[in-house]
C-alpha atoms as a PDB file:
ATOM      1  CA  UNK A   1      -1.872 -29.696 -25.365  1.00  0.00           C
ATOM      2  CA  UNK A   2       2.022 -30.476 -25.493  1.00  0.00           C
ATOM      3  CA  UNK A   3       3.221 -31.482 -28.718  1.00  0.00           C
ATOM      4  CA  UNK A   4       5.759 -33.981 -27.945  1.00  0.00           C
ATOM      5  CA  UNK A   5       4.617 -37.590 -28.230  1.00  0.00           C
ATOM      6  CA  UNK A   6       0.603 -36.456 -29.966  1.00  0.00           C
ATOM      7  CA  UNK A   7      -0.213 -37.785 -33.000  1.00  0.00           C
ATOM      8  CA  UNK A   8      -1.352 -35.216 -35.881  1.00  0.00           C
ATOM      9  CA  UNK A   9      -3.344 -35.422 -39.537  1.00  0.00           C
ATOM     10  CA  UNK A  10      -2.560 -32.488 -41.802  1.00  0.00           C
ATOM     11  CA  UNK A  11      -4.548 -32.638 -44.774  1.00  0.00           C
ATOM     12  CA  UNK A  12      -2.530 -30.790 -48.021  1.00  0.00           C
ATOM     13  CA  UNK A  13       0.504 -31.421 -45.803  1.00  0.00           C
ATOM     14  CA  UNK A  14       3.128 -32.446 -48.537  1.00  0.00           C
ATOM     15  CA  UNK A  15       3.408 -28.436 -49.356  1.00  0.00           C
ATOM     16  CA  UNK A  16       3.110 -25.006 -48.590  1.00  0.00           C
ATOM     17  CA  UNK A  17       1.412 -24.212 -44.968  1.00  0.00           C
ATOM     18  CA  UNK A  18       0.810 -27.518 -44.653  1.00  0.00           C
ATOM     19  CA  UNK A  19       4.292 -28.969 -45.225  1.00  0.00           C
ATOM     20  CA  UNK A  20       6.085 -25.784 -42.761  1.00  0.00           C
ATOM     21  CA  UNK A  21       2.961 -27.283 -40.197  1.00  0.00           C
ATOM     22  CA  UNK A  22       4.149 -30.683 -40.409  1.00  0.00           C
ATOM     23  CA  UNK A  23       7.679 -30.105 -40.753  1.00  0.00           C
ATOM     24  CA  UNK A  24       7.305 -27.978 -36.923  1.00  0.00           C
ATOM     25  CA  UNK A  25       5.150 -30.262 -35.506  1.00  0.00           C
ATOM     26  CA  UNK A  26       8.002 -32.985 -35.704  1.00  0.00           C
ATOM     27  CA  UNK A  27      10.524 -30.228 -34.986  1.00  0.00           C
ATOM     28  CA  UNK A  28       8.736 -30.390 -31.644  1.00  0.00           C
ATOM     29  CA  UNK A  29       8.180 -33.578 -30.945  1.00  0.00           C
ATOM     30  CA  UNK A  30       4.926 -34.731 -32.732  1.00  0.00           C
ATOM     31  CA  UNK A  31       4.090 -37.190 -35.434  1.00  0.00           C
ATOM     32  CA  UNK A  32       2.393 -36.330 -38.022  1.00  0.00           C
ATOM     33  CA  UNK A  33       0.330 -38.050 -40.973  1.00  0.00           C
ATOM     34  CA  UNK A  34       0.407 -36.449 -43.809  1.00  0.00           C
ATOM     35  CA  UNK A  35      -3.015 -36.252 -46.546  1.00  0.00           C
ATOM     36  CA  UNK A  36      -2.311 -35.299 -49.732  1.00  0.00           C
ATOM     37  CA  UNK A  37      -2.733 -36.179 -53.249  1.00  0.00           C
ATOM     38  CA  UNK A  38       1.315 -35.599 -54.608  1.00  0.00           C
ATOM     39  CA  UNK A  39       2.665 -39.199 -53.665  1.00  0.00           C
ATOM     40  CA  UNK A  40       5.923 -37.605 -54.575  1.00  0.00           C
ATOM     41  CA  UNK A  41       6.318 -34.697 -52.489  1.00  0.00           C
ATOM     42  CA  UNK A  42       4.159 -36.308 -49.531  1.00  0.00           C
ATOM     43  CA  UNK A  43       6.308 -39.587 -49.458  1.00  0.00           C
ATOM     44  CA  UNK A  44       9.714 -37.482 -50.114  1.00  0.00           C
ATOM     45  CA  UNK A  45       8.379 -35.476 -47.224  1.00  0.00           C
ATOM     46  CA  UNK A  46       7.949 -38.646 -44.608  1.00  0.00           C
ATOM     47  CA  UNK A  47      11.097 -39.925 -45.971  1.00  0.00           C
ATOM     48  CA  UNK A  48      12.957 -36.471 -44.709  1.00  0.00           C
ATOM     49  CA  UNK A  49      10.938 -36.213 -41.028  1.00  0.00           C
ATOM     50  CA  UNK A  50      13.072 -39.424 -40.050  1.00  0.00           C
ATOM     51  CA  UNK A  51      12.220 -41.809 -37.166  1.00  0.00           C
ATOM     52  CA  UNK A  52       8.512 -42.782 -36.854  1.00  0.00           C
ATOM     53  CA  UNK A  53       7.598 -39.807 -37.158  1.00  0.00           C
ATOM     54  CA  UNK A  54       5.342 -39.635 -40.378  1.00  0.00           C
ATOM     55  CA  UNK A  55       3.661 -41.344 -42.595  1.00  0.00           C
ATOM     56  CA  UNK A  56       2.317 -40.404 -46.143  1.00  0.00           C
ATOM     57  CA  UNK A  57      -1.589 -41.204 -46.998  1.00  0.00           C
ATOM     58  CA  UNK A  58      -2.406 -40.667 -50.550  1.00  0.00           C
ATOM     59  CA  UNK A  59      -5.817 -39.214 -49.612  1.00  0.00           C
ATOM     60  CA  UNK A  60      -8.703 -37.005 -51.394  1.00  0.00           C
ATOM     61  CA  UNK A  61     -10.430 -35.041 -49.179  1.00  0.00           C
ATOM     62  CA  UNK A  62     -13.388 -35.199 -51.394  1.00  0.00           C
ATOM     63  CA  UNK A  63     -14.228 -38.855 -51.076  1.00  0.00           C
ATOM     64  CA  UNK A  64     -15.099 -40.289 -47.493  1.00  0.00           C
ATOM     65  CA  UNK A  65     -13.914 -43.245 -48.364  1.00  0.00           C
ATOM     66  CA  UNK A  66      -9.989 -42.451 -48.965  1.00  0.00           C
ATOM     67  CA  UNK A  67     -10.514 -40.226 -45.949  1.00  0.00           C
ATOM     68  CA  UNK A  68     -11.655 -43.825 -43.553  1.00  0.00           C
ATOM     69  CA  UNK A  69      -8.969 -45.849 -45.240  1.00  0.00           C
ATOM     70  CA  UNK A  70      -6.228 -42.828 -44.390  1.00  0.00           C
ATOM     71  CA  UNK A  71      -7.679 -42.207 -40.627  1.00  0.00           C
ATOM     72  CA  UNK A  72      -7.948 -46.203 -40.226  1.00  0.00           C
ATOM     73  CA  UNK A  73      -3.880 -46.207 -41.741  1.00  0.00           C
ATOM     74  CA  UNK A  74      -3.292 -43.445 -39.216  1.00  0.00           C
ATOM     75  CA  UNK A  75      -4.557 -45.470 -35.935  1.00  0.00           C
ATOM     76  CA  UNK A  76      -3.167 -48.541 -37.052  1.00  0.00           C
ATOM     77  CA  UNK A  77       0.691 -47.136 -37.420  1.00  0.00           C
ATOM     78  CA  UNK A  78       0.274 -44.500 -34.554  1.00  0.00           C
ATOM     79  CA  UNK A  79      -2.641 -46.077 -32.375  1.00  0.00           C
ATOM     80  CA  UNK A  80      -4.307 -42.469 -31.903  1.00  0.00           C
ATOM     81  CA  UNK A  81      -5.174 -38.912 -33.189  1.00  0.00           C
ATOM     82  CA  UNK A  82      -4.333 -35.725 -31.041  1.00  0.00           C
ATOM     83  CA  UNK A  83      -4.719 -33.010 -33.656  1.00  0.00           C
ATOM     84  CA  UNK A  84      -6.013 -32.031 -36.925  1.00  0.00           C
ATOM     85  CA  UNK A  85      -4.954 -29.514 -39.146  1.00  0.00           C
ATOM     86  CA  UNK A  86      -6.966 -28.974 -42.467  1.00  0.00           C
ATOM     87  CA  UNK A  87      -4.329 -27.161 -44.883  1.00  0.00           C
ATOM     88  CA  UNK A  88      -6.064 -28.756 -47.806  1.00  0.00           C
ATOM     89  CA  UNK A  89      -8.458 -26.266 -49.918  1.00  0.00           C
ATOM     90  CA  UNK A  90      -8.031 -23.746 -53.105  1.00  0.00           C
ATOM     91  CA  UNK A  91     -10.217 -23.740 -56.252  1.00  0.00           C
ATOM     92  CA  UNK A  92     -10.573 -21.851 -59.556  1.00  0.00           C
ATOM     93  CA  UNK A  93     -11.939 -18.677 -60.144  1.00  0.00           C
ATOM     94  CA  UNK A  94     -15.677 -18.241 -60.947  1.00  0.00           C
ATOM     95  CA  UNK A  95     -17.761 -15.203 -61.967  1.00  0.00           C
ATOM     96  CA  UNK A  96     -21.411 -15.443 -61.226  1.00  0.00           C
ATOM     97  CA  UNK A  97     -21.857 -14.871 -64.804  1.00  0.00           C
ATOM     98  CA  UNK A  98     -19.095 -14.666 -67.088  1.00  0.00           C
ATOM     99  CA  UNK A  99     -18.064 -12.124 -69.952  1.00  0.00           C
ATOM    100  CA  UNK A 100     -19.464 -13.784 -71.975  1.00  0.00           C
ATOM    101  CA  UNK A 101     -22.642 -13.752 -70.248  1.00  0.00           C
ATOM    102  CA  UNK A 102     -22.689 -17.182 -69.277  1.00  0.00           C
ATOM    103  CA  UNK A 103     -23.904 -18.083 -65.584  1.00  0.00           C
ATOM    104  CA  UNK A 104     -21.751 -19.856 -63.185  1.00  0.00           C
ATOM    105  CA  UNK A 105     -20.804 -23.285 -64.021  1.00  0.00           C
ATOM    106  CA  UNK A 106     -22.427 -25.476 -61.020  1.00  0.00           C
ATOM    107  CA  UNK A 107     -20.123 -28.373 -61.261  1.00  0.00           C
ATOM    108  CA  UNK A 108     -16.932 -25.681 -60.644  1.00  0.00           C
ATOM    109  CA  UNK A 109     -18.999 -24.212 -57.927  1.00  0.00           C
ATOM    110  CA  UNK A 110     -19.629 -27.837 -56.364  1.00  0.00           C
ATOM    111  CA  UNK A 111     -16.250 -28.711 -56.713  1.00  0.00           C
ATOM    112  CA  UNK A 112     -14.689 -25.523 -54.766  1.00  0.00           C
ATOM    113  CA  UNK A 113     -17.610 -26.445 -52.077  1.00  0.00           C
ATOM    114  CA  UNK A 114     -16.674 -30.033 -51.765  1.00  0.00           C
ATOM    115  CA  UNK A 115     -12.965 -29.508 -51.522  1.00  0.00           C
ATOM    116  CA  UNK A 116     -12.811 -26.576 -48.993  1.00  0.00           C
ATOM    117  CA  UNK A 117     -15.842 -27.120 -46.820  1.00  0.00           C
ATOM    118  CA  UNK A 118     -17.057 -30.622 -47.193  1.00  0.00           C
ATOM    119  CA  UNK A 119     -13.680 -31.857 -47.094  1.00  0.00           C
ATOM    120  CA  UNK A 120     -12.737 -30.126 -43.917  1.00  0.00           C
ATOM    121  CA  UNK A 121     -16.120 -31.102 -41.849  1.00  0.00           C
ATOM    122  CA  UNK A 122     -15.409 -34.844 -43.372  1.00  0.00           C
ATOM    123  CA  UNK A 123     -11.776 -34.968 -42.319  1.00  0.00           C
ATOM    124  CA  UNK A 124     -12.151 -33.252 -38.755  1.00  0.00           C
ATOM    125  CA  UNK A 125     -15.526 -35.220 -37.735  1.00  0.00           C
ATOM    126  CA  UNK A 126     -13.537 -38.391 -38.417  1.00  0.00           C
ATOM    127  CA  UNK A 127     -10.122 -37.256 -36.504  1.00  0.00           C
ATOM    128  CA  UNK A 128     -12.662 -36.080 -33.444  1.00  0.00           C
ATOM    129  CA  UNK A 129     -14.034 -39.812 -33.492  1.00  0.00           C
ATOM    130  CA  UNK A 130     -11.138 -40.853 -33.107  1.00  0.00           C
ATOM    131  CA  UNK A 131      -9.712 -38.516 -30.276  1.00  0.00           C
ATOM    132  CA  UNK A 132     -12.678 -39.250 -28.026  1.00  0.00           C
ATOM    133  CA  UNK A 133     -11.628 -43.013 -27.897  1.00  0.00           C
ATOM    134  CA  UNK A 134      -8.497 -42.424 -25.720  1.00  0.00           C
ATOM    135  CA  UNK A 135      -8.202 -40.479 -22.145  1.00  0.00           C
ATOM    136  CA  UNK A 136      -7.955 -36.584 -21.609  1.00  0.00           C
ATOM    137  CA  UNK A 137      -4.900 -35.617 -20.675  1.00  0.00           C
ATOM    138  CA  UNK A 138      -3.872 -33.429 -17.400  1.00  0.00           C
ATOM    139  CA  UNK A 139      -6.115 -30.126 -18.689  1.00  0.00           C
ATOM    140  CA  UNK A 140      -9.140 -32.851 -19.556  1.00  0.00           C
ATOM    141  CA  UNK A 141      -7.925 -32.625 -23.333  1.00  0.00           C
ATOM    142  CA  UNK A 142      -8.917 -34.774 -25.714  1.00  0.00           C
ATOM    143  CA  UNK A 143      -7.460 -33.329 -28.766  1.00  0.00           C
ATOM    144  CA  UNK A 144      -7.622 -30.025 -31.088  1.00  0.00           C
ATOM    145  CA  UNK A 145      -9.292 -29.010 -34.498  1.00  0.00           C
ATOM    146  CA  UNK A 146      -7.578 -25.960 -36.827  1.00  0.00           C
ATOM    147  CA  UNK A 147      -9.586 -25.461 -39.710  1.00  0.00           C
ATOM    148  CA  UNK A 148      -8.074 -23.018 -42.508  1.00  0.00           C
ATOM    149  CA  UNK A 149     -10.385 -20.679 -44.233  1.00  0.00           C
ATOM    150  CA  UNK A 150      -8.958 -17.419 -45.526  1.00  0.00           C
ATOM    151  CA  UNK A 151      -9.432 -13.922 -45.655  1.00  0.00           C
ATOM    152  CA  UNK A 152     -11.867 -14.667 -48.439  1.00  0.00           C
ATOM    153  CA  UNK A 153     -14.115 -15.495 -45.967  1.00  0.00           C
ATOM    154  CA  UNK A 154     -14.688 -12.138 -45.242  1.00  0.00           C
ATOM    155  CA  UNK A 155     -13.965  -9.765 -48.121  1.00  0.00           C
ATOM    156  CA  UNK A 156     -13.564 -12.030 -50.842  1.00  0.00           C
ATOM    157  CA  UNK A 157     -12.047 -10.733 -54.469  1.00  0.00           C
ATOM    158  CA  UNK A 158     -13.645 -10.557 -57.649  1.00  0.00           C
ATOM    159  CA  UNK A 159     -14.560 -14.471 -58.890  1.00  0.00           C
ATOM    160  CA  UNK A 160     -14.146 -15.606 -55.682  1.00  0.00           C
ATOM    161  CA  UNK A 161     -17.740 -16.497 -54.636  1.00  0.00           C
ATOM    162  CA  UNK A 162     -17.367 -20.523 -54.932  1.00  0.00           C
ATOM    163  CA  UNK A 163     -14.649 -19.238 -52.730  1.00  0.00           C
ATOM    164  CA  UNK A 164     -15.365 -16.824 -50.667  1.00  0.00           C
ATOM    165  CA  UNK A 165     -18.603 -19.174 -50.336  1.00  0.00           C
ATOM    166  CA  UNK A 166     -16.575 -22.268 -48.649  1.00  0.00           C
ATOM    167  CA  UNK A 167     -14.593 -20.396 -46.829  1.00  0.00           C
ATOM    168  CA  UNK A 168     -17.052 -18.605 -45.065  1.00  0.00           C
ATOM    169  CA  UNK A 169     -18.947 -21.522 -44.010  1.00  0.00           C
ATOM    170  CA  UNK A 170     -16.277 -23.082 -42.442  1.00  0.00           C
ATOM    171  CA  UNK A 171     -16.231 -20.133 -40.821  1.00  0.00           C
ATOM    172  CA  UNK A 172     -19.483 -20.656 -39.817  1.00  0.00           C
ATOM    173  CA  UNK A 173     -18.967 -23.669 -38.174  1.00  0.00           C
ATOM    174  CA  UNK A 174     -16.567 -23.305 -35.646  1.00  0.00           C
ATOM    175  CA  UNK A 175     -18.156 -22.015 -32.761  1.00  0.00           C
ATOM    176  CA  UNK A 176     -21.003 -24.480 -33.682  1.00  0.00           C
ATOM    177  CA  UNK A 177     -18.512 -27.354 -33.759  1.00  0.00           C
ATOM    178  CA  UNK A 178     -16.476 -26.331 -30.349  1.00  0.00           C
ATOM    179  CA  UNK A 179     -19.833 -26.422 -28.819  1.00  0.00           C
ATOM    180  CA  UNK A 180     -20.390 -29.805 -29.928  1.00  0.00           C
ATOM    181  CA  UNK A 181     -16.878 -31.223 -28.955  1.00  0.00           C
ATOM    182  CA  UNK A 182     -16.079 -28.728 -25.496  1.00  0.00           C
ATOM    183  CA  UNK A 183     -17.807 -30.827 -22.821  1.00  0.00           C
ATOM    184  CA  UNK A 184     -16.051 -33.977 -24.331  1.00  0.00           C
ATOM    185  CA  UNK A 185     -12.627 -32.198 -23.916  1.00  0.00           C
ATOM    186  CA  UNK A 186     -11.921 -31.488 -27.785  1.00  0.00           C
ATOM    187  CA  UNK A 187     -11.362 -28.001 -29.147  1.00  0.00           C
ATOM    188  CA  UNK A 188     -12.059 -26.376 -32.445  1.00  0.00           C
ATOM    189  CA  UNK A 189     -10.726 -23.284 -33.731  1.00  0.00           C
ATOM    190  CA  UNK A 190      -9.955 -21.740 -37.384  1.00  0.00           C
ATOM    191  CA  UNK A 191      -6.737 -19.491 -38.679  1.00  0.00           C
ATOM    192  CA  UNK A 192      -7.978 -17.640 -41.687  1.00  0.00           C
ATOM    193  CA  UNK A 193      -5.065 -16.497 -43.681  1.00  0.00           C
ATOM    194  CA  UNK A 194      -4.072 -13.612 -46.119  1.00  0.00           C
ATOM    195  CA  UNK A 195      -1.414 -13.827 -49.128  1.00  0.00           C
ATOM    196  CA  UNK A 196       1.763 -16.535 -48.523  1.00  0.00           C
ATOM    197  CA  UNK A 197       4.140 -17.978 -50.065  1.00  0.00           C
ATOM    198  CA  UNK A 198       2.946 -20.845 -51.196  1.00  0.00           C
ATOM    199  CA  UNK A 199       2.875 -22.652 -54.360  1.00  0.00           C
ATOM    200  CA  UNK A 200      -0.318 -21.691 -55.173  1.00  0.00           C
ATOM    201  CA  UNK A 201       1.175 -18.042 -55.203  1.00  0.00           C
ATOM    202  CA  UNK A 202       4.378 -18.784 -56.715  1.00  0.00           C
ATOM    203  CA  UNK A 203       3.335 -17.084 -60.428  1.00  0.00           C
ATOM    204  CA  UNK A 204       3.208 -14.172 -58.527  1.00  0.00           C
ATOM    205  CA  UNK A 205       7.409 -14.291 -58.601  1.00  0.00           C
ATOM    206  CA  UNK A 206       9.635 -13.533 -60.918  1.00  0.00           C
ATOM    207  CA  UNK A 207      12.706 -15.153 -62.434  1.00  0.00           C
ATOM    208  CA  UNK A 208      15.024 -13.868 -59.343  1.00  0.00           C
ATOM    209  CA  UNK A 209      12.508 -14.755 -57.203  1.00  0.00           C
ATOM    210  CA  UNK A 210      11.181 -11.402 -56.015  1.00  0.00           C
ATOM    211  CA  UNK A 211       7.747 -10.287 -56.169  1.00  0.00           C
ATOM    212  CA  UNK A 212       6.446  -8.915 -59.681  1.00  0.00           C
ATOM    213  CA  UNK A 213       4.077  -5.853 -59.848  1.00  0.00           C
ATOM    214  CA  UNK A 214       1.034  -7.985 -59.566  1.00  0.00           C
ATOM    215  CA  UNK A 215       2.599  -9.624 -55.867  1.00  0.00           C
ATOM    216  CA  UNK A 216       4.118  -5.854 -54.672  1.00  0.00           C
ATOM    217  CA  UNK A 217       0.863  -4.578 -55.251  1.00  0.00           C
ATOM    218  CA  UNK A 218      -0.908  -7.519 -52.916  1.00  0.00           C
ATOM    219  CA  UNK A 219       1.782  -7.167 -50.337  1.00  0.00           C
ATOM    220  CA  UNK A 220       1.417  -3.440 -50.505  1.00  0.00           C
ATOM    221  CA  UNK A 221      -2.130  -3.800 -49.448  1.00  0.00           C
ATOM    222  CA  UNK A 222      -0.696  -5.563 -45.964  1.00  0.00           C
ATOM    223  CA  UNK A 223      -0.280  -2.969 -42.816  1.00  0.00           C
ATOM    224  CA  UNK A 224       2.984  -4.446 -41.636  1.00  0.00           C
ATOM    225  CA  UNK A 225       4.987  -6.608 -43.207  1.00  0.00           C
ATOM    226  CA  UNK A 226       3.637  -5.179 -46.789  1.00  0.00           C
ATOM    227  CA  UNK A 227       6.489  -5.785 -48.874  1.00  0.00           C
ATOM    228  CA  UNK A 228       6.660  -9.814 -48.655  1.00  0.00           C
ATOM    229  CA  UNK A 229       3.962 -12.515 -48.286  1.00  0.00           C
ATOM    230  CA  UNK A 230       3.613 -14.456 -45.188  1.00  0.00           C
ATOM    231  CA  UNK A 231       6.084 -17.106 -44.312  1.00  0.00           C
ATOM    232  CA  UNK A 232       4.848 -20.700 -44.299  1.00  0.00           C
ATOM    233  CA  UNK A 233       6.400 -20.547 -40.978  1.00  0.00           C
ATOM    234  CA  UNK A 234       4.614 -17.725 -39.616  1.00  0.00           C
ATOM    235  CA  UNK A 235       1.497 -20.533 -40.190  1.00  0.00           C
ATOM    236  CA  UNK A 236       2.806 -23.230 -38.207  1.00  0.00           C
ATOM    237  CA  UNK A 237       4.132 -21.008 -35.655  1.00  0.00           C
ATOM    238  CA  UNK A 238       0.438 -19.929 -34.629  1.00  0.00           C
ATOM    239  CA  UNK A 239      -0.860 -23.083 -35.125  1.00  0.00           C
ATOM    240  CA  UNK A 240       1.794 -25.015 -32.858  1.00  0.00           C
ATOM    241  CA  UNK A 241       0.220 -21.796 -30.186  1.00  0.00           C
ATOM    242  CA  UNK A 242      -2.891 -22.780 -30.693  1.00  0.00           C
ATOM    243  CA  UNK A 243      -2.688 -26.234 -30.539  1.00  0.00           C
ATOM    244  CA  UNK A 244      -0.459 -25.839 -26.929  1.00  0.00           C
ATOM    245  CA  UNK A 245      -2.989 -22.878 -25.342  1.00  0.00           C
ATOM    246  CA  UNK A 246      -6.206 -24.748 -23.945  1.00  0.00           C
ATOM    247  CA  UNK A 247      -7.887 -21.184 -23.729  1.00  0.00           C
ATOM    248  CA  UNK A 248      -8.087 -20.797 -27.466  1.00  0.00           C
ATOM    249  CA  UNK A 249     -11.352 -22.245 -28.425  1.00  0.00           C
ATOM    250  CA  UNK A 250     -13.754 -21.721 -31.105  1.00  0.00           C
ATOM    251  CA  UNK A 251     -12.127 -18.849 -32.604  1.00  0.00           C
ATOM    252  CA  UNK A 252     -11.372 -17.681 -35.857  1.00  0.00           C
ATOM    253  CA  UNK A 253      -8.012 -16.161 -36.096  1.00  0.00           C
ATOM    254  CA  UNK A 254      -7.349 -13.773 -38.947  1.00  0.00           C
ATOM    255  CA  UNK A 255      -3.325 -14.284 -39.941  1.00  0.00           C
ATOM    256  CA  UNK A 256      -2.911 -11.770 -42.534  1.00  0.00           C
ATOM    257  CA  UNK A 257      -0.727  -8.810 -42.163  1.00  0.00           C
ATOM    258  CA  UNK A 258      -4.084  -6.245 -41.464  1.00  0.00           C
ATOM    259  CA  UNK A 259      -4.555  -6.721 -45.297  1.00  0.00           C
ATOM    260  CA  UNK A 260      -8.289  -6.357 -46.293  1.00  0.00           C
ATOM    261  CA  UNK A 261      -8.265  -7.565 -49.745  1.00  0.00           C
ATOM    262  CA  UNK A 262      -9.181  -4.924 -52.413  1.00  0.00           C
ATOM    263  CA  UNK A 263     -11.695  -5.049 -55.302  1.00  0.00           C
ATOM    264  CA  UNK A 264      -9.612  -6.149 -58.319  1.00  0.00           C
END
């Protein structure tokens, strides 16, 4: 798929790997909608990527019907969908029983479900509907799916089963989903990602902005780099290669540094 001139929702796009995703996609070409919840940062965001090239949807991935109103937003400023990136995701931690001895609280568990799994099947079965409306393109290309699980998926931490749990599934699901979506010219793949900086990682700094003993130790854990967290960048560099290399399909791509995550 060539960037230039496609259309593309990023869910959780106003920061962190989402925001670096959306911020190269226009870099190269595309236009992108961004989903999030921060009105602020997502509308300070389209404001900066200048042109006609974004546009801010106040969306919760949660509820299917902010999720219609922002795809229906999406085709009426920009006609089509060509991609989908699904940034959006995180959770608190939850022990299966606490030290307290208290079992898992359901709702919490729902919640991380909802947001990370249910929230990416709802957002990229409606962008999909939407890419098999117009014509494939000179590789019979329809459009392209990246899903974002983690390295949770696979050896998930201490209270990270809700987690670990929604992760995995959308794991799970994107073979099944590329075998839905290949004969109609739409691919589906998934990066799974270890430690970045993000903002959901920022405690991890200190004052001067360098890693505290907590972060070194994470970092540490990494084969090579393993004395700094991923770039946002180094995201949204893979995922502009995946999105451009028709081969990729139904894979799960670990991005992580050869870190397997340690029991804390």
């Amino acid at each position: 798929m060539k960037i230039e001139g496609k259309v593309f929702v990023i869910t959780g796009g106003a920061s962190g790997l989402g925001e670096a995703t959306c911020r190269n996609l226009v870099k190269h070409g595309g236009r992108v909608a961004i989903f999030d919840r921060d009105e602020v940062k997502g509308q300070s965001l389209a404001a900066e990527l200048t042109g006609n090239a974004a546009l801010f949807c106040n969306v919760d991935v949660q509820s299917e019907e902010s999720v219609v109103a922002a795809v229906d937003a999406v085709m009426a400023k920009f006609g089509r969908i060509d991609g989908n990136v699904n940034c959006a995701g995180g959770g608190p931690s939850l022990s299966l029983v606490n030290k307290k001895g208290q079992p898992i609280d359901m709702k919490k568990f729902e919640f991380v479900v909802r947001l990370n799994l249910i929230g990416t099947m709802m957002v990229s079965s409606k962008c999909v509907a939407k890419m098999l409306e117009h014509d494939p393109d000179e590789n019979e290309e329809r459009g392209c799916v990246i899903n974002v699980a983690s390295v949770a998926a696979f050896d998930g931490q201490n209270g990270q089963g809700a987690y670990s749990a929604a992760k995995a599934g959308i794991v799970g699901m994107t073979l099944p989903m590329a075998r839905d979506m290949g004969t109609r010219g739409v691919r589906i793949n998934t990066i799974a990602p270890g430690v970045f900086a993000t903002p959901l990682t920022s405690g991890m700094y200190d004052k001067d902005g360098k890693l505290g003993k907590v972060g070194a130790g994470l970092a540490a854990q990494q084969v090579f780099p393993n004395k700094r967290f991923g770039h946002p960048e180094n995201f949204s560099h893979l995922v502009l290669a995946v999105f451009e290399n028709e081969m990729i399909n139904g894979e799960t791509i670990r991005l992580d540094a050869g870190i397997r995550m340690p029991k804390l």
